[in-house]
C-alpha atoms as a PDB file:
ATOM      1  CA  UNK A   1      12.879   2.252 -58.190  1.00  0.00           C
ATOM      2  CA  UNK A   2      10.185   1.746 -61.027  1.00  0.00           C
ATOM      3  CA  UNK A   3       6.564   2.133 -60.635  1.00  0.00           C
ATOM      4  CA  UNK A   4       5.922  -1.187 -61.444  1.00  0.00           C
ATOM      5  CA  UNK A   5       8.529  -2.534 -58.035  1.00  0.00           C
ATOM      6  CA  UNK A   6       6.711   0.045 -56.493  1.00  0.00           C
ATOM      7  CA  UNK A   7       3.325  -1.233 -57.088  1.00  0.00           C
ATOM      8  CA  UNK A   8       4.077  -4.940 -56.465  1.00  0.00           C
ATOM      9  CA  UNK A   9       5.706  -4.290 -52.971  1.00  0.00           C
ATOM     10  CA  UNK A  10       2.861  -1.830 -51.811  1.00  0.00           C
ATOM     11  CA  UNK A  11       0.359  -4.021 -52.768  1.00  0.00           C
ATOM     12  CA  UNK A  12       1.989  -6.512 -50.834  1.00  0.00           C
ATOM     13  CA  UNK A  13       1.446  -4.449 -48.132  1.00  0.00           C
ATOM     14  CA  UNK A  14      -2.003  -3.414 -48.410  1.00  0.00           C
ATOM     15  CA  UNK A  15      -2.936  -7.190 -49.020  1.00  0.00           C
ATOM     16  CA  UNK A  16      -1.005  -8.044 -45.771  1.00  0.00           C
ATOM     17  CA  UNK A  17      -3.078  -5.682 -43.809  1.00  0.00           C
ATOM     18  CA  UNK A  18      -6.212  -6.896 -45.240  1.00  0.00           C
ATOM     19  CA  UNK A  19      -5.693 -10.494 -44.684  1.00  0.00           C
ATOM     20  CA  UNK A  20      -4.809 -10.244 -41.088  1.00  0.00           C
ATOM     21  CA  UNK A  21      -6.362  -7.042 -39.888  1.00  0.00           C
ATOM     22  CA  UNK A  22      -9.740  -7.119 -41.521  1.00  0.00           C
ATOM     23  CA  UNK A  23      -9.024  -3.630 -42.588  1.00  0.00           C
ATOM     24  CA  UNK A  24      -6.256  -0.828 -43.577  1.00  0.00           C
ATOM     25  CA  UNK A  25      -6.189  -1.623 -46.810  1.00  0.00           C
ATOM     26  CA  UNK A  26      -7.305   1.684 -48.052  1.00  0.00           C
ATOM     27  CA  UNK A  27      -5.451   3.512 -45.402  1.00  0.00           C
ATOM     28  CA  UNK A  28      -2.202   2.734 -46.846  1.00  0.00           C
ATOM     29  CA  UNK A  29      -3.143   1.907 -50.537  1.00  0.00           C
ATOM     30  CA  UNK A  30      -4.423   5.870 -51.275  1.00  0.00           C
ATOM     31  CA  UNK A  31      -1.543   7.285 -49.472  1.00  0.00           C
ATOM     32  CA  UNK A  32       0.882   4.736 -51.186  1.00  0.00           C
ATOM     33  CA  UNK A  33      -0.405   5.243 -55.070  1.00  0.00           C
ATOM     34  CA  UNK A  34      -0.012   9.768 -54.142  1.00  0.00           C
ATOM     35  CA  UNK A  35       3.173   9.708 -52.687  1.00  0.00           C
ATOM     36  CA  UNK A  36       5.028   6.851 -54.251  1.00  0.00           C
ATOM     37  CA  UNK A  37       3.068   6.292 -57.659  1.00  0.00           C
ATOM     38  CA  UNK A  38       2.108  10.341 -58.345  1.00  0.00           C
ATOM     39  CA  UNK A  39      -1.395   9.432 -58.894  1.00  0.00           C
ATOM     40  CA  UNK A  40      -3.623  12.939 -57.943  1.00  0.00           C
ATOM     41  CA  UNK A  41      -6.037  12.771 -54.608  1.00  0.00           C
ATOM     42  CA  UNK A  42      -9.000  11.557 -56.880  1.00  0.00           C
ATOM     43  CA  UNK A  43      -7.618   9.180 -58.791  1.00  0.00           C
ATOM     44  CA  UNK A  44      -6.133   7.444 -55.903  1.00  0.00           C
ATOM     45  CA  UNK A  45      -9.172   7.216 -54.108  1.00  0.00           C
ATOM     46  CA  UNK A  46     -11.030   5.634 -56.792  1.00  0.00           C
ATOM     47  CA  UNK A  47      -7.898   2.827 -57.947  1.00  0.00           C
ATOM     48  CA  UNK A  48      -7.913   2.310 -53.864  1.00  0.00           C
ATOM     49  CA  UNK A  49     -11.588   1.329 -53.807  1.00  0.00           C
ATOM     50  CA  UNK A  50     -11.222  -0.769 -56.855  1.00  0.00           C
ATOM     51  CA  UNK A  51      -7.802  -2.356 -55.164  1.00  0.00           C
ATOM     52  CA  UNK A  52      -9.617  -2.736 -51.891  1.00  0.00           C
ATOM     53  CA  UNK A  53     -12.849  -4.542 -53.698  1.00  0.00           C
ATOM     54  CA  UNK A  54     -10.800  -6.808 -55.057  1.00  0.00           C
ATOM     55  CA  UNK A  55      -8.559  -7.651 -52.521  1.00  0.00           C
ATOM     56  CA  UNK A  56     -11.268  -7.942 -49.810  1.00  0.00           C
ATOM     57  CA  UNK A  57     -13.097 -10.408 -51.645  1.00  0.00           C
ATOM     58  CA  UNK A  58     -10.020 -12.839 -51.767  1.00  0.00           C
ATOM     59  CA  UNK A  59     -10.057 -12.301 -47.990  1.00  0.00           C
ATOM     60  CA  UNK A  60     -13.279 -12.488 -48.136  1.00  0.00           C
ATOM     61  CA  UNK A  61     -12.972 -16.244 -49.279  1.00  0.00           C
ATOM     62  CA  UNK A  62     -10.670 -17.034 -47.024  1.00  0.00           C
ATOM     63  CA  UNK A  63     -12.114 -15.996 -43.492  1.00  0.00           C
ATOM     64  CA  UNK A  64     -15.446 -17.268 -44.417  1.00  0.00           C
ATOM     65  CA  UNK A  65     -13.986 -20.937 -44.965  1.00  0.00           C
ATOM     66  CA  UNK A  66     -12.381 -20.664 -42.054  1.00  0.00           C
ATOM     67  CA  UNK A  67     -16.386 -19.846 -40.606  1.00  0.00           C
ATOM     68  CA  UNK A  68     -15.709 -16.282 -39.162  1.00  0.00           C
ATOM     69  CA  UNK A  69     -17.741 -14.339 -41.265  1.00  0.00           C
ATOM     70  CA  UNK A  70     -20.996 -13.620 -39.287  1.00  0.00           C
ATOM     71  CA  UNK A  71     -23.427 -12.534 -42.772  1.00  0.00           C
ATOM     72  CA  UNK A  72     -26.435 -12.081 -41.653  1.00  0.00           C
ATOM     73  CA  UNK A  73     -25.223  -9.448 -38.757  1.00  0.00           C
ATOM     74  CA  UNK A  74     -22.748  -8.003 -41.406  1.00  0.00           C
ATOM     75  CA  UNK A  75     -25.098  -7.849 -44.173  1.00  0.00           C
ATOM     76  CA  UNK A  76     -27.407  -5.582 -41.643  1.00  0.00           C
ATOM     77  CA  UNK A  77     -24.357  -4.071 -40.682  1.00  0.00           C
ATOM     78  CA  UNK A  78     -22.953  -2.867 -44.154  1.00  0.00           C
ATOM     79  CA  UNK A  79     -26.592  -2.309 -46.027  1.00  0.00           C
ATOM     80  CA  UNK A  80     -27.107   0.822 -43.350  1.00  0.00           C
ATOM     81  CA  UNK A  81     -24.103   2.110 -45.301  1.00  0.00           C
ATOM     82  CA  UNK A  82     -25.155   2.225 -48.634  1.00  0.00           C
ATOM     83  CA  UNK A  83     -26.891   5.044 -48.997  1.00  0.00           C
ATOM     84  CA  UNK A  84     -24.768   7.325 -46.938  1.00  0.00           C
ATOM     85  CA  UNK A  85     -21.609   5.802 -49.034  1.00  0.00           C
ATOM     86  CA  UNK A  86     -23.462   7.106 -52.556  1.00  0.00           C
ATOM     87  CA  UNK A  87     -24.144   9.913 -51.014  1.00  0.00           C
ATOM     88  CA  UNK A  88     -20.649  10.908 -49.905  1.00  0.00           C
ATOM     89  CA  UNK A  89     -19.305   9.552 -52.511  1.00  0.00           C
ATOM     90  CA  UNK A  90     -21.224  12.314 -55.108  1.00  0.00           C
ATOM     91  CA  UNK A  91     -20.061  15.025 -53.044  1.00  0.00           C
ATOM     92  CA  UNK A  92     -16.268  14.026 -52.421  1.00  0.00           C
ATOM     93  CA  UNK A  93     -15.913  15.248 -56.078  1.00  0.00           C
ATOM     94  CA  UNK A  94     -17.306  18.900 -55.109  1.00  0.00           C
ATOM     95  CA  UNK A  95     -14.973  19.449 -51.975  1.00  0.00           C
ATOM     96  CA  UNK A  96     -11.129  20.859 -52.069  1.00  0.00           C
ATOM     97  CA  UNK A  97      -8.017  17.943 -52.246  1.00  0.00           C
ATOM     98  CA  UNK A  98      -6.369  19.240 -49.252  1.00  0.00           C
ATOM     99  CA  UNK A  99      -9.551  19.111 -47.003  1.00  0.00           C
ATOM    100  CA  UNK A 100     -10.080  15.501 -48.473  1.00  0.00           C
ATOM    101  CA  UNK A 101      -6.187  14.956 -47.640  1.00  0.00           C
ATOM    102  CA  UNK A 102      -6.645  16.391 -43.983  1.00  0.00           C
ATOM    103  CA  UNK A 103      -9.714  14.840 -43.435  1.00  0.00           C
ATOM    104  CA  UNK A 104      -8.266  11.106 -43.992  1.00  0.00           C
ATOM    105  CA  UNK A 105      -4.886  11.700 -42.416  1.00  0.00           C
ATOM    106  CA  UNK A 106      -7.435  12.641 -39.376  1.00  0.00           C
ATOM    107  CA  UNK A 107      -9.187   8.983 -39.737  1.00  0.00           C
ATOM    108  CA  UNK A 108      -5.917   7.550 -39.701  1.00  0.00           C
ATOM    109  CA  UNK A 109      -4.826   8.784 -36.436  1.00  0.00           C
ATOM    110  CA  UNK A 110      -8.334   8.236 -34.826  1.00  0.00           C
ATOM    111  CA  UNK A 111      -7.732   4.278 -35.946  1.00  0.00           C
ATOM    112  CA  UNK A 112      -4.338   4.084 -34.812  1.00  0.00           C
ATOM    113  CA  UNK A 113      -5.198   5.950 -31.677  1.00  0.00           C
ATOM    114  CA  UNK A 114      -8.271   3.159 -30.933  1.00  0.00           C
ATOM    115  CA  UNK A 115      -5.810   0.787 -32.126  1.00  0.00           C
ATOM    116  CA  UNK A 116      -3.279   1.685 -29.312  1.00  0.00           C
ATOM    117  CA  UNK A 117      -5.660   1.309 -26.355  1.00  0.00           C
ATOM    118  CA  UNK A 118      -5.314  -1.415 -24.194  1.00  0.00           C
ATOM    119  CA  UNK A 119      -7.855  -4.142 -26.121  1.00  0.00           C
ATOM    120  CA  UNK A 120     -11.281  -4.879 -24.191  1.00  0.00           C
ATOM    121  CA  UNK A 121     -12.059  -9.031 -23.352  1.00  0.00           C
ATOM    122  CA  UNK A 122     -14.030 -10.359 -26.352  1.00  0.00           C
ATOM    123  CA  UNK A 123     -17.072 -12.323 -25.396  1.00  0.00           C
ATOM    124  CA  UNK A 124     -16.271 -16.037 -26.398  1.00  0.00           C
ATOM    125  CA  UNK A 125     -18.064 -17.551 -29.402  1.00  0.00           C
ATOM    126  CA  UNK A 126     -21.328 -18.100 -29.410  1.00  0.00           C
ATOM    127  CA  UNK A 127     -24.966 -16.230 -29.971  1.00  0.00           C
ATOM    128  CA  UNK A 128     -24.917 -12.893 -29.211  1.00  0.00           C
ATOM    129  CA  UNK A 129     -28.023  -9.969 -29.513  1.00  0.00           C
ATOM    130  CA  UNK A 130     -27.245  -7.522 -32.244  1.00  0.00           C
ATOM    131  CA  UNK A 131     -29.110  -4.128 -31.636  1.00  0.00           C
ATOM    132  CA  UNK A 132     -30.224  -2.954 -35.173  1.00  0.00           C
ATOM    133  CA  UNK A 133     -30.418   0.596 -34.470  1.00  0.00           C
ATOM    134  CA  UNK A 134     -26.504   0.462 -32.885  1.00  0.00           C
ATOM    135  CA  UNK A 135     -25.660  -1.424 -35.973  1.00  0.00           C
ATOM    136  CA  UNK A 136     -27.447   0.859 -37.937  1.00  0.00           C
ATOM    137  CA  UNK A 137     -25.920   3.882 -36.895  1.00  0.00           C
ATOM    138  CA  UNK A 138     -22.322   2.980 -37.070  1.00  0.00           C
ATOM    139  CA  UNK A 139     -22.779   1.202 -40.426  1.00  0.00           C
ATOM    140  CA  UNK A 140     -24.386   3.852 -41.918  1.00  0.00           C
ATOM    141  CA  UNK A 141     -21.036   6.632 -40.431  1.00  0.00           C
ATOM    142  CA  UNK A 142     -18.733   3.814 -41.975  1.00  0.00           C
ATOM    143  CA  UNK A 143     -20.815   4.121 -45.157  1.00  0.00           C
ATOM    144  CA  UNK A 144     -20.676   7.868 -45.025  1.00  0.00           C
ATOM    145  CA  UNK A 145     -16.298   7.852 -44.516  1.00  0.00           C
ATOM    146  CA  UNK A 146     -16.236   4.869 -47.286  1.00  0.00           C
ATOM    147  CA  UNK A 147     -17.840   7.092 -49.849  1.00  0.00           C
ATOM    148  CA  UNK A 148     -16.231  11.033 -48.570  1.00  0.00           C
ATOM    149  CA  UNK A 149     -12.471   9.505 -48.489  1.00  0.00           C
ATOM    150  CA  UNK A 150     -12.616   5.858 -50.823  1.00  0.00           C
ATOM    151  CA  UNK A 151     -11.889   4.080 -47.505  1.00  0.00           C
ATOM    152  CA  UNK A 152     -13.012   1.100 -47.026  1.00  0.00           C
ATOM    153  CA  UNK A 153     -13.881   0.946 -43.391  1.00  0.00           C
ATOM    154  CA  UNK A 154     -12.564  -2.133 -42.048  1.00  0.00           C
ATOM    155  CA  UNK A 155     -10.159  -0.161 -39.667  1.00  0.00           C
ATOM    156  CA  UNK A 156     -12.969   0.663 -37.928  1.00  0.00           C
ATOM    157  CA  UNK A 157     -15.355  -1.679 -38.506  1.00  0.00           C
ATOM    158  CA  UNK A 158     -13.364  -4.374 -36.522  1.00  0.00           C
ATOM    159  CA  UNK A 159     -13.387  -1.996 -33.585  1.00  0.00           C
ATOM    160  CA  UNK A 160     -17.210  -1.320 -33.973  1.00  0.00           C
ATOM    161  CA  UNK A 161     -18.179  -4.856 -34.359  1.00  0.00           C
ATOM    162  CA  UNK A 162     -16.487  -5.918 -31.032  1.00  0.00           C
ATOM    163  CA  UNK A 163     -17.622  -3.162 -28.715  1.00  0.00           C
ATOM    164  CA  UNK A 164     -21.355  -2.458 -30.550  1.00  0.00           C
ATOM    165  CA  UNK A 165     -21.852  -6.014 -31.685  1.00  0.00           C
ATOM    166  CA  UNK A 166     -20.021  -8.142 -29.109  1.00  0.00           C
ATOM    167  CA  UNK A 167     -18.270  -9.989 -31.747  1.00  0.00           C
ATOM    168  CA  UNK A 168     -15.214 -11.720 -30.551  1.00  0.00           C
ATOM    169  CA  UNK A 169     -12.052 -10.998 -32.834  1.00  0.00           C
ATOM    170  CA  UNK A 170     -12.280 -13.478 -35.337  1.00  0.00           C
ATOM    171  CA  UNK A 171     -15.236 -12.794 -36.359  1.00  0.00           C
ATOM    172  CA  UNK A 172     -14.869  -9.038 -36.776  1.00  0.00           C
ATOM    173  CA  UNK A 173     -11.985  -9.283 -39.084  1.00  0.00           C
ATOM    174  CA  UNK A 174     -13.800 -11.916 -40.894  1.00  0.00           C
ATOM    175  CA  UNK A 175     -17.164 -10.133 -40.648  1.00  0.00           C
ATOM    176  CA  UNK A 176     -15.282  -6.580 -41.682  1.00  0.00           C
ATOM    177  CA  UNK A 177     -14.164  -7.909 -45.143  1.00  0.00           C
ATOM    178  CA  UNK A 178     -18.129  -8.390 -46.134  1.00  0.00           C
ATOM    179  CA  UNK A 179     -18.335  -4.301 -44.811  1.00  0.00           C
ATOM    180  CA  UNK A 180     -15.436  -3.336 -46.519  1.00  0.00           C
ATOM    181  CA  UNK A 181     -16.381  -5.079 -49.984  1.00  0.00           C
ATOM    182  CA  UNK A 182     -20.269  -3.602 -49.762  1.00  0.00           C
ATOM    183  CA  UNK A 183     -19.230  -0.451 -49.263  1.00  0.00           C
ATOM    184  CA  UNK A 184     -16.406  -0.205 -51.702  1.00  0.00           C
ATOM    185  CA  UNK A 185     -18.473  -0.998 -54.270  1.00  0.00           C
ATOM    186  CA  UNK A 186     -21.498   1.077 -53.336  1.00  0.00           C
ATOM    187  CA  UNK A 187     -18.819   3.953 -53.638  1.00  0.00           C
ATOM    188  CA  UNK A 188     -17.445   2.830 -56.780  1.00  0.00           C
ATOM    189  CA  UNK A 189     -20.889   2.791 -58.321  1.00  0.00           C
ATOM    190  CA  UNK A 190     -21.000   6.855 -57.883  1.00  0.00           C
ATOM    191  CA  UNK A 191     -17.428   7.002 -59.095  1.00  0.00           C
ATOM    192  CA  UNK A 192     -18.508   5.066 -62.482  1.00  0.00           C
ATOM    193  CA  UNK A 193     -19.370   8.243 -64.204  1.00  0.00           C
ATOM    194  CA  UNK A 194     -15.867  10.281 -63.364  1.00  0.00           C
ATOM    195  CA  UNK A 195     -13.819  11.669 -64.877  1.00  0.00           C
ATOM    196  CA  UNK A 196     -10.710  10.425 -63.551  1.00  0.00           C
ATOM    197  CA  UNK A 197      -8.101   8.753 -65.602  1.00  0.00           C
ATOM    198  CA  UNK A 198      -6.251   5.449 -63.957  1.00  0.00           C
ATOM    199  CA  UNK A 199      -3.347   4.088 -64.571  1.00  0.00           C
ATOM    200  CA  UNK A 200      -3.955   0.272 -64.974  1.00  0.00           C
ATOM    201  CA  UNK A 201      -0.176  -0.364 -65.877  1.00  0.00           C
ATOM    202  CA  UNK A 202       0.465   0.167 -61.921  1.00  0.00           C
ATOM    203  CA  UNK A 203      -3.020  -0.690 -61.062  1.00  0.00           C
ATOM    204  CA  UNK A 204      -2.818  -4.236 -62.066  1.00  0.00           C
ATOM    205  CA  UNK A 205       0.120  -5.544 -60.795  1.00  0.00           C
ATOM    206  CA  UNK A 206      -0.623  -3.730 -56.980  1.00  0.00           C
ATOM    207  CA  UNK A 207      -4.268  -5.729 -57.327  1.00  0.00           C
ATOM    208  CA  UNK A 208      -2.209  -8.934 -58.461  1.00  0.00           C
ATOM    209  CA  UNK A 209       0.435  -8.380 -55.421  1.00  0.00           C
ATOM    210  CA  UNK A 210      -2.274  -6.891 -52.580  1.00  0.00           C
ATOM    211  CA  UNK A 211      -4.412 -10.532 -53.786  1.00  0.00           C
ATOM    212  CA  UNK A 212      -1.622 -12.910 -53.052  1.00  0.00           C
ATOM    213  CA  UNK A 213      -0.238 -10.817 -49.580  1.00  0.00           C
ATOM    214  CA  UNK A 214      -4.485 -11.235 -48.529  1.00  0.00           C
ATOM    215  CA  UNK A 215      -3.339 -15.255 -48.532  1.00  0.00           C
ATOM    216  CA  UNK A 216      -0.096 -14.675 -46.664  1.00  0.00           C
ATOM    217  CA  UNK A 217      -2.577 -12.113 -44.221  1.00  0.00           C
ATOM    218  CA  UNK A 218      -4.319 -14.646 -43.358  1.00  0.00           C
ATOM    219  CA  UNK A 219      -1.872 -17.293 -43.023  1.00  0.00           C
ATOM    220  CA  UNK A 220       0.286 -14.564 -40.331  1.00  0.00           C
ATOM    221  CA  UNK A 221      -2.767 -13.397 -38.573  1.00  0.00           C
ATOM    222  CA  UNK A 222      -3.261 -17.777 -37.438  1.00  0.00           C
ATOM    223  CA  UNK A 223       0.434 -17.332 -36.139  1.00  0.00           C
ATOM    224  CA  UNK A 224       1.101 -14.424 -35.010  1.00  0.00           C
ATOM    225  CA  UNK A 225      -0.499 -12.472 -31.712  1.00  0.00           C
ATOM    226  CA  UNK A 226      -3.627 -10.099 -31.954  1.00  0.00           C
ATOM    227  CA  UNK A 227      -2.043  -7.233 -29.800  1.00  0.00           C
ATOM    228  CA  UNK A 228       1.516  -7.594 -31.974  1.00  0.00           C
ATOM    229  CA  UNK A 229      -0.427  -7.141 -34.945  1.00  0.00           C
ATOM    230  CA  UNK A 230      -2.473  -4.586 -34.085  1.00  0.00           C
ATOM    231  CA  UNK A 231       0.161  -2.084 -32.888  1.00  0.00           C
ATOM    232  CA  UNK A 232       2.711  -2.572 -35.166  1.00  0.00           C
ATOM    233  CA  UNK A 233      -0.291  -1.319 -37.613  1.00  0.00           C
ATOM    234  CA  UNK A 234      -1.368   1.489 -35.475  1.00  0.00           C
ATOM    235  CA  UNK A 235       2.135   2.686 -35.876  1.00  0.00           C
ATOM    236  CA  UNK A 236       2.296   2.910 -39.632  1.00  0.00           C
ATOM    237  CA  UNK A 237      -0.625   4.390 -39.482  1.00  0.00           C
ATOM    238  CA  UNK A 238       0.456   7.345 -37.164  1.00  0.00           C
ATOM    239  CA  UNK A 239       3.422   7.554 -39.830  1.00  0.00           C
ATOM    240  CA  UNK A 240       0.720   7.742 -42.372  1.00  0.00           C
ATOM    241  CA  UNK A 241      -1.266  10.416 -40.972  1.00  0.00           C
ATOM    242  CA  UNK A 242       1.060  12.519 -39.903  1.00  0.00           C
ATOM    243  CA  UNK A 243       2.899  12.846 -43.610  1.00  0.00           C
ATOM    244  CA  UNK A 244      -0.292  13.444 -45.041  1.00  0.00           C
ATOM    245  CA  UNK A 245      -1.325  15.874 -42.796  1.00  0.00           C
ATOM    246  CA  UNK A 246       2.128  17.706 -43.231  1.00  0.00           C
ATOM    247  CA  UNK A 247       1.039  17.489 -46.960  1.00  0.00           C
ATOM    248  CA  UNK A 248      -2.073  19.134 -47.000  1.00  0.00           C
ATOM    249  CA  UNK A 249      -0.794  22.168 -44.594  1.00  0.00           C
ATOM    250  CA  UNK A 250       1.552  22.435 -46.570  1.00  0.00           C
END
């Protein structure tokens, strides 16, 4: 199958998970450009941030006409990662590609693990108290993983902002695409300077394909149940982690 198949069907995919999750995106773009596209640990990390920027913000779009993105709460939320996402993000280049590989097939399984336990009652809409230093503290960790392994964040984030921030589902998905794109960026910003050569003949069309499956994201997540969703995901993700993990030990 050609690269280019390849990338159009994975960003598919990634887009997908975006749209409806609020997150994944990088979980399965980084492990899809290595092991189907041959890019090398560093260069996928930094084509998934800049495929997970751009895709984000189209999701972005859409959840926040739909009024579920909570910015003010978000904004607080993803600023405490800034710093710890440059700073990560300068030392990812210093540390060993299999630790780097290890480490994220690690996140993975922590997400799909969270993602498998029965889910919690969401509070109902309405005003709820955010706790700054709470919010602080887990933005800044999602800031820290954002810059260390070019995730994005949002398949944690949506977890976070529902049990820290009493967010009701909705409005974490909607609220994690704001996270996701802050962070991403912050992270590219250290990458700028690299050394790392991309690829855009495959980068392009997974951006162009990941874009359009946001759309269709959305559109599935309005139909289809939460708990469906979420454990079909947490599957591929155990798939995920456990090949790369195989890969690094390897």
């Amino acid at each position: 199958m050609s690269a280019l198949i390849l990338a159009l069907l994975a960003g598919a995919v990634v887009g997908l998970a975006l749209g409806a999750l609020g997150g994944g995106g990088s979980v399965l773009a980084v492990p899809a450009l290595i092991y189907l596209l041959g890019f090398t640990p560093a260069a996928a990390t930094t084509a998934g941030l800049i495929i997970v920027t751009a895709t984000s913000l189209t999701a972005l779009y859409a959840h926040a006409r739909a009024g579920h993105v909570r910015w003010r709460a978000g904004a607080l939320f993803a600023a405490a990662g800034l710093v710890p996402a440059a700073v990560a993000g300068a030392a990812a280049a210093r540390l060993p590609q299999a630790l780097l590989t290890a480490a994220f097939a690690a996140v993975a399984a922590l997400a799909a693990a969270r993602m498998l336990r029965p889910a919690r009652t969401a509070p109902g809409p309405g005003p709820h108290t955010v706790r700054p230093a709470r919010a602080a503290a887990t933005g800044a960790g999602l800031g820290a993983l954002t810059g260390l392994l070019g995730v994005g964040g949002g398949f944690l984030a949506v977890p976070a902002l529902v049990t820290v921030l009493a967010f009701e589902m909705q409005a974490a998905v909607g609220t994690s695409l704001l996270v996701i794109t802050v962070n991403s960026l912050a992270s590219l910003a250290t990458r700028s300077g690299a050394a790392v050569s991309l690829d855009w003949a495959v980068i392009g069309p997974f951006i162009a394909a990941a874009v359009l499956g946001a759309w269709d994201g959305r559109r599935l997540a309005a139909k289809a149940t939460g708990p469906l969703l979420q454990r079909t995901f947490a599957i591929v993700l155990l798939t995920v982690a456990a090949l790369m993990l195989l890969d690094a030990v390897v």
